[in-house]
C-alpha atoms as a PDB file:
ATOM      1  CA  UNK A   1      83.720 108.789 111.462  1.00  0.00           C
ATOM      2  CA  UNK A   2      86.719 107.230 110.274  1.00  0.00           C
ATOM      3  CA  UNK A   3      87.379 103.982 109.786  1.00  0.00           C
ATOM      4  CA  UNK A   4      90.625 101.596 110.743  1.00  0.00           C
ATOM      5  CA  UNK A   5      91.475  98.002 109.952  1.00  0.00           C
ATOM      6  CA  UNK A   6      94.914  96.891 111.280  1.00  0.00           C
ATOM      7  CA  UNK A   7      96.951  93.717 110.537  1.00  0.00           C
ATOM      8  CA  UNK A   8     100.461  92.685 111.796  1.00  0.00           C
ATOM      9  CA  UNK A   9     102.731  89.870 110.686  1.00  0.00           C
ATOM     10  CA  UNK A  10     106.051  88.071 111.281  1.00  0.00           C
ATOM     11  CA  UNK A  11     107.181  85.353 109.347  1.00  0.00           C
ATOM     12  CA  UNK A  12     108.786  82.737 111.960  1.00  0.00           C
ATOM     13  CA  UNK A  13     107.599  84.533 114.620  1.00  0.00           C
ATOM     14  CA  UNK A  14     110.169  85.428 115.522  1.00  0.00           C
ATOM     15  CA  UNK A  15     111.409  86.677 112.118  1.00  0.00           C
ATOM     16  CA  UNK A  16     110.914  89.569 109.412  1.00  0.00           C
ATOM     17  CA  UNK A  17     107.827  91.376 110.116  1.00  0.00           C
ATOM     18  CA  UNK A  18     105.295  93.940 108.606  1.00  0.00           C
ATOM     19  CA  UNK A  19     102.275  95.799 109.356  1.00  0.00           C
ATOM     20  CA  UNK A  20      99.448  97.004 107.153  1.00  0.00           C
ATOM     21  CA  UNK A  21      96.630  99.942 107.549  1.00  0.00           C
ATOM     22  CA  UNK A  22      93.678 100.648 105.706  1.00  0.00           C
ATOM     23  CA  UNK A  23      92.114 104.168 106.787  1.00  0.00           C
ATOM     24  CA  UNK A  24      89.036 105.946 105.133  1.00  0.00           C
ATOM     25  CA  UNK A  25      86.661 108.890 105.808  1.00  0.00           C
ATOM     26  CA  UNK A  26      84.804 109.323 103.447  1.00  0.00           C
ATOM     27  CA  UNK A  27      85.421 108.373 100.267  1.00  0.00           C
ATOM     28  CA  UNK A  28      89.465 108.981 101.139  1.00  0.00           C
ATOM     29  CA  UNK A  29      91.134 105.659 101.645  1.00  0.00           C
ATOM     30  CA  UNK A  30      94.473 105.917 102.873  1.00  0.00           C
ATOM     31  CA  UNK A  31      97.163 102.683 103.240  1.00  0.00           C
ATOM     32  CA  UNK A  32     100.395 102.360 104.852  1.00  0.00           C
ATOM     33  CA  UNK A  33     102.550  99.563 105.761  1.00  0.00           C
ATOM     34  CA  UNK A  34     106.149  98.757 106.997  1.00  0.00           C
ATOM     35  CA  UNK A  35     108.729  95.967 107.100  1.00  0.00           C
ATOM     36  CA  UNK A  36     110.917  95.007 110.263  1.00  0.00           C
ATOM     37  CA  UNK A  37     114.156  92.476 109.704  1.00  0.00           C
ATOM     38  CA  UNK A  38     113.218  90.614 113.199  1.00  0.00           C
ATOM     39  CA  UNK A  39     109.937  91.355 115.292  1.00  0.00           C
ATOM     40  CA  UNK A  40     106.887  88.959 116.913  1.00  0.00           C
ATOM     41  CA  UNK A  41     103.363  89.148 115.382  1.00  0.00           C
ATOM     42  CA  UNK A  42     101.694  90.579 118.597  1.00  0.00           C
ATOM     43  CA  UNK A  43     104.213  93.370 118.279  1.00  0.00           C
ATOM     44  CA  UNK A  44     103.449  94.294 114.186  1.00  0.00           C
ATOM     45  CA  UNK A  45      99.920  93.867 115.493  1.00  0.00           C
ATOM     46  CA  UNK A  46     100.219  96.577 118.304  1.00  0.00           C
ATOM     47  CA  UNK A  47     102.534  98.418 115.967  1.00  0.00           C
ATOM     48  CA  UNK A  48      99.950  99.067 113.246  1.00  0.00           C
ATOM     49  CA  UNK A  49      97.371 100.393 115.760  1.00  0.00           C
ATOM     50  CA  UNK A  50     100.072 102.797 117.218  1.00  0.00           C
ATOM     51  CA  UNK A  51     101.288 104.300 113.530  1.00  0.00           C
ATOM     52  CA  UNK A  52      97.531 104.320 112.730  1.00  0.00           C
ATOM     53  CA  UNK A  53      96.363 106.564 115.303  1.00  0.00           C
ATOM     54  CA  UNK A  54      99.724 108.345 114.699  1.00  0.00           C
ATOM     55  CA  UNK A  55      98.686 109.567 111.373  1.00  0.00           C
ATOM     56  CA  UNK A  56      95.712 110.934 112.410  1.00  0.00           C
ATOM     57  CA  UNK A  57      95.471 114.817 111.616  1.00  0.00           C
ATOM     58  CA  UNK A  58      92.815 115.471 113.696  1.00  0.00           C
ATOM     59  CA  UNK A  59      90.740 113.907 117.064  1.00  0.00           C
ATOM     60  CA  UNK A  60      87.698 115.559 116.236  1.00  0.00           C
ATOM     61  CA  UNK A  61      86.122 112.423 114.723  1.00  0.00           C
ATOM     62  CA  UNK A  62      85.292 108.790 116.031  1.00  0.00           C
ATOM     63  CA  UNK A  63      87.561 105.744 115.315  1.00  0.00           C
ATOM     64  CA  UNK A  64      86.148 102.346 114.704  1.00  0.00           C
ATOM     65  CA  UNK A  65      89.232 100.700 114.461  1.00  0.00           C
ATOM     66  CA  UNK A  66      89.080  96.920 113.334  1.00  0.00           C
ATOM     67  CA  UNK A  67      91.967  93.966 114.220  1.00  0.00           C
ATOM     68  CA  UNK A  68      91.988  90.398 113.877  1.00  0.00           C
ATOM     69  CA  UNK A  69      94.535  90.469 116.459  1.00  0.00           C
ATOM     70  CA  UNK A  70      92.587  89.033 119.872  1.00  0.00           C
ATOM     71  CA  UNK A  71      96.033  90.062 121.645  1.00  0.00           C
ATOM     72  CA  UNK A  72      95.442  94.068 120.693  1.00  0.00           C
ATOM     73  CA  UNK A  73      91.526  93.730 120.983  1.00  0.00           C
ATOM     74  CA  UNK A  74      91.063  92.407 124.178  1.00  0.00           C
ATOM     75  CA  UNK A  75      94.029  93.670 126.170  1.00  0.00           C
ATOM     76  CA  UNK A  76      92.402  96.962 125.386  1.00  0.00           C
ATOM     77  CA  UNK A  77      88.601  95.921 125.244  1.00  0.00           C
ATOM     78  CA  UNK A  78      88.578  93.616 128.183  1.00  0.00           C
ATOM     79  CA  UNK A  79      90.769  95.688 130.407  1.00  0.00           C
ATOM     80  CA  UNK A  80      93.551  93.583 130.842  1.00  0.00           C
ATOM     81  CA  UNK A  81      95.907  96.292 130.047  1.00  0.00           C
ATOM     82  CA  UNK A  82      94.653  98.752 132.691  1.00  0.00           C
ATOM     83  CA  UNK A  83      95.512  95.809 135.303  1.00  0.00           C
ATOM     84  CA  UNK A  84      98.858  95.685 132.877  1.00  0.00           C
ATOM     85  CA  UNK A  85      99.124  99.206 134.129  1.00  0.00           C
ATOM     86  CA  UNK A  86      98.196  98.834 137.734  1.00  0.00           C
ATOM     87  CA  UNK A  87     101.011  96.307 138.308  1.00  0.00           C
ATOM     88  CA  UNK A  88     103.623  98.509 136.282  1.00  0.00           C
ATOM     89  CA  UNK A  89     103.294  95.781 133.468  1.00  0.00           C
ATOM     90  CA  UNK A  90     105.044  93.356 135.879  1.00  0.00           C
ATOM     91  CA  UNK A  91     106.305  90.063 133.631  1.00  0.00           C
ATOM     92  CA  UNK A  92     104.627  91.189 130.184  1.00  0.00           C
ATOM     93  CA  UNK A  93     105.519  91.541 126.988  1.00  0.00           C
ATOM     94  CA  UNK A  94     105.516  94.380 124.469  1.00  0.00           C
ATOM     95  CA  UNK A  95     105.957  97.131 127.249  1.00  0.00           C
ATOM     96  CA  UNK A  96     107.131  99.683 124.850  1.00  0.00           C
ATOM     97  CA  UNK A  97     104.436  99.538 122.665  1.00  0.00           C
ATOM     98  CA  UNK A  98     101.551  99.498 125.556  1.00  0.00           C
ATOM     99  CA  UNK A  99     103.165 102.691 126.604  1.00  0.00           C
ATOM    100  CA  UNK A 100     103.476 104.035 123.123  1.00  0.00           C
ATOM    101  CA  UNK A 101      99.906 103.271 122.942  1.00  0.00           C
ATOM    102  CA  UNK A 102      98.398 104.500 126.278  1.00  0.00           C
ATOM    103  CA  UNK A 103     100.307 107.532 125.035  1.00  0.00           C
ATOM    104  CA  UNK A 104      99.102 108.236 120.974  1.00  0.00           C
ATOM    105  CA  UNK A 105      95.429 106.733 121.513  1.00  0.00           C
ATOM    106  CA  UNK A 106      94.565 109.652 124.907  1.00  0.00           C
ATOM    107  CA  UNK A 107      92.837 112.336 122.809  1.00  0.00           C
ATOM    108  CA  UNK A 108      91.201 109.500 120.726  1.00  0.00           C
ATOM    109  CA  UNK A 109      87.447 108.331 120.944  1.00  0.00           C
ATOM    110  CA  UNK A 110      88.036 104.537 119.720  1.00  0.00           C
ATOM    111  CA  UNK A 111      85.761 102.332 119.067  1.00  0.00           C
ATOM    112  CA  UNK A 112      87.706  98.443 118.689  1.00  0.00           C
ATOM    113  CA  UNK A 113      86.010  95.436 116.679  1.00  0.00           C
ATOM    114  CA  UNK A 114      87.542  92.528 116.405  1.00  0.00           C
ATOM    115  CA  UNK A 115      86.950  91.054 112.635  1.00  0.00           C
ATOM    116  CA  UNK A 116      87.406  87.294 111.933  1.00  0.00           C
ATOM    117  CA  UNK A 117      91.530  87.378 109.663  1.00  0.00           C
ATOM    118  CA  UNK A 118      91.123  85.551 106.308  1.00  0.00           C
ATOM    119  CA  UNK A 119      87.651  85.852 106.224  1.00  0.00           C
ATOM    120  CA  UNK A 120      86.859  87.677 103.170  1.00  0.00           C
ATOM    121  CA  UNK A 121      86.314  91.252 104.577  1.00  0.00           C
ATOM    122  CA  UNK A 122      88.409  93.154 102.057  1.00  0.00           C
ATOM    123  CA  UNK A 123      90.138  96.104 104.377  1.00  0.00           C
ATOM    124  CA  UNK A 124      91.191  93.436 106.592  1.00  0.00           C
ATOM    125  CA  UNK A 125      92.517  91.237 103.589  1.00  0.00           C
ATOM    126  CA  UNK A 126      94.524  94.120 102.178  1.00  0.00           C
ATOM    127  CA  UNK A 127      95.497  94.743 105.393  1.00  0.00           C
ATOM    128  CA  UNK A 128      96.827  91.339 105.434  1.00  0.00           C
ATOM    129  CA  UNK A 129      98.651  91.520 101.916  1.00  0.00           C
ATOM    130  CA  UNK A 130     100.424  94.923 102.971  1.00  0.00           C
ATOM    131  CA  UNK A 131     101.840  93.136 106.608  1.00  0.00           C
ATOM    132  CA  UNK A 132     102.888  89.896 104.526  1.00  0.00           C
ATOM    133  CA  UNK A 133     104.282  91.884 101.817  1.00  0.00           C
ATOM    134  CA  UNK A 134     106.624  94.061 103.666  1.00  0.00           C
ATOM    135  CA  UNK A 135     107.423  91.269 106.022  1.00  0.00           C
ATOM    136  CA  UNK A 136     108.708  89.467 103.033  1.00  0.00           C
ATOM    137  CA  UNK A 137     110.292  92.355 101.055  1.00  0.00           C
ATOM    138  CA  UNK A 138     111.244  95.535 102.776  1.00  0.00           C
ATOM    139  CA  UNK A 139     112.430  97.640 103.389  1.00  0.00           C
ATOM    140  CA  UNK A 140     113.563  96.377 107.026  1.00  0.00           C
ATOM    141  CA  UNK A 141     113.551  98.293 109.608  1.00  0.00           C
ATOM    142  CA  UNK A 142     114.938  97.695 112.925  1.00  0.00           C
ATOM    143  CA  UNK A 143     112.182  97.037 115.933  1.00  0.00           C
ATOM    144  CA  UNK A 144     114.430  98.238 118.458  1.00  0.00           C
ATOM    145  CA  UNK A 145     112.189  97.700 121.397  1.00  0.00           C
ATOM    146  CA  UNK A 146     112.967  93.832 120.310  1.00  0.00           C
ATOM    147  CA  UNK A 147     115.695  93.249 119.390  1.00  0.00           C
ATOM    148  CA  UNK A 148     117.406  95.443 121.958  1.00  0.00           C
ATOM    149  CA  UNK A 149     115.349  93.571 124.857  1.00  0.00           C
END
């Protein structure tokens, strides 16, 4: 099994944003994060599910991916983005993530758990210091499915 806790942030919201990942199988932990010069939350949130499930070398092993994000959690949990789908993602947000999404997560078995932010669980609080971090110092990026909207 491996094991994923996600966190996204954006300081203004809009404004610089980050995203930080905590991986482990096994007794491997694995963390990467990422700084964008203008984003939203939701999308840093999304974002660090996508690059997570990106780095995966193999789809031979369960996910139990964890997210404080209710956005990413229950879009995908409670089906609202299959009806996001249905209706060609008619007057929502974040379309180029969904579909980057729906796309990366297809040969995945994923289990999703959403985990109470600031909480004390200590993936999700490095998680947390990795977004805010980034968010505040770079490197930038460019989230070009924003700011080109």
């Amino acid at each position: 099994m491996v094991t994923i806790y996600t966190d996204g942030s954006a300081l203004g919201n809009p404004g610089p944003g980050g995203y930080g990942i905590v991986m482990r199988f096994g007794e491997k932990k694995k963390e990467i994060s990422e700084g964008y010069r203008n984003t939203t939350n939701n999308r840093m949130e999304l974002l660090a599910v996508i690059v997570a499930l990106q780095s995966m070398k193999t789809t031979k092993y369960p996910i139990h991916l964890y997210s404080d994000s209710k956005y990413v959690i229950d879009a995908i949990t409670k089906g609202w983005l299959n009806n996001w789908v249905k209706k060609n993602f008619k007057d929502k947000k974040n379309v180029d993530l969904w579909k980057r999404y729906l796309e990366v997560s297809k040969p995945f078995q994923i289990n999703f758990h959403w985990v109470k932010g600031h909480a004390g669980n200590p993936d999700n609080e490095r998680c947390d210091q990795l977004a805010v971090e980034k968010a505040q110092n770079g490197p930038h990026k460019v989230d070009v499915g924003f700011e080109n909207k």
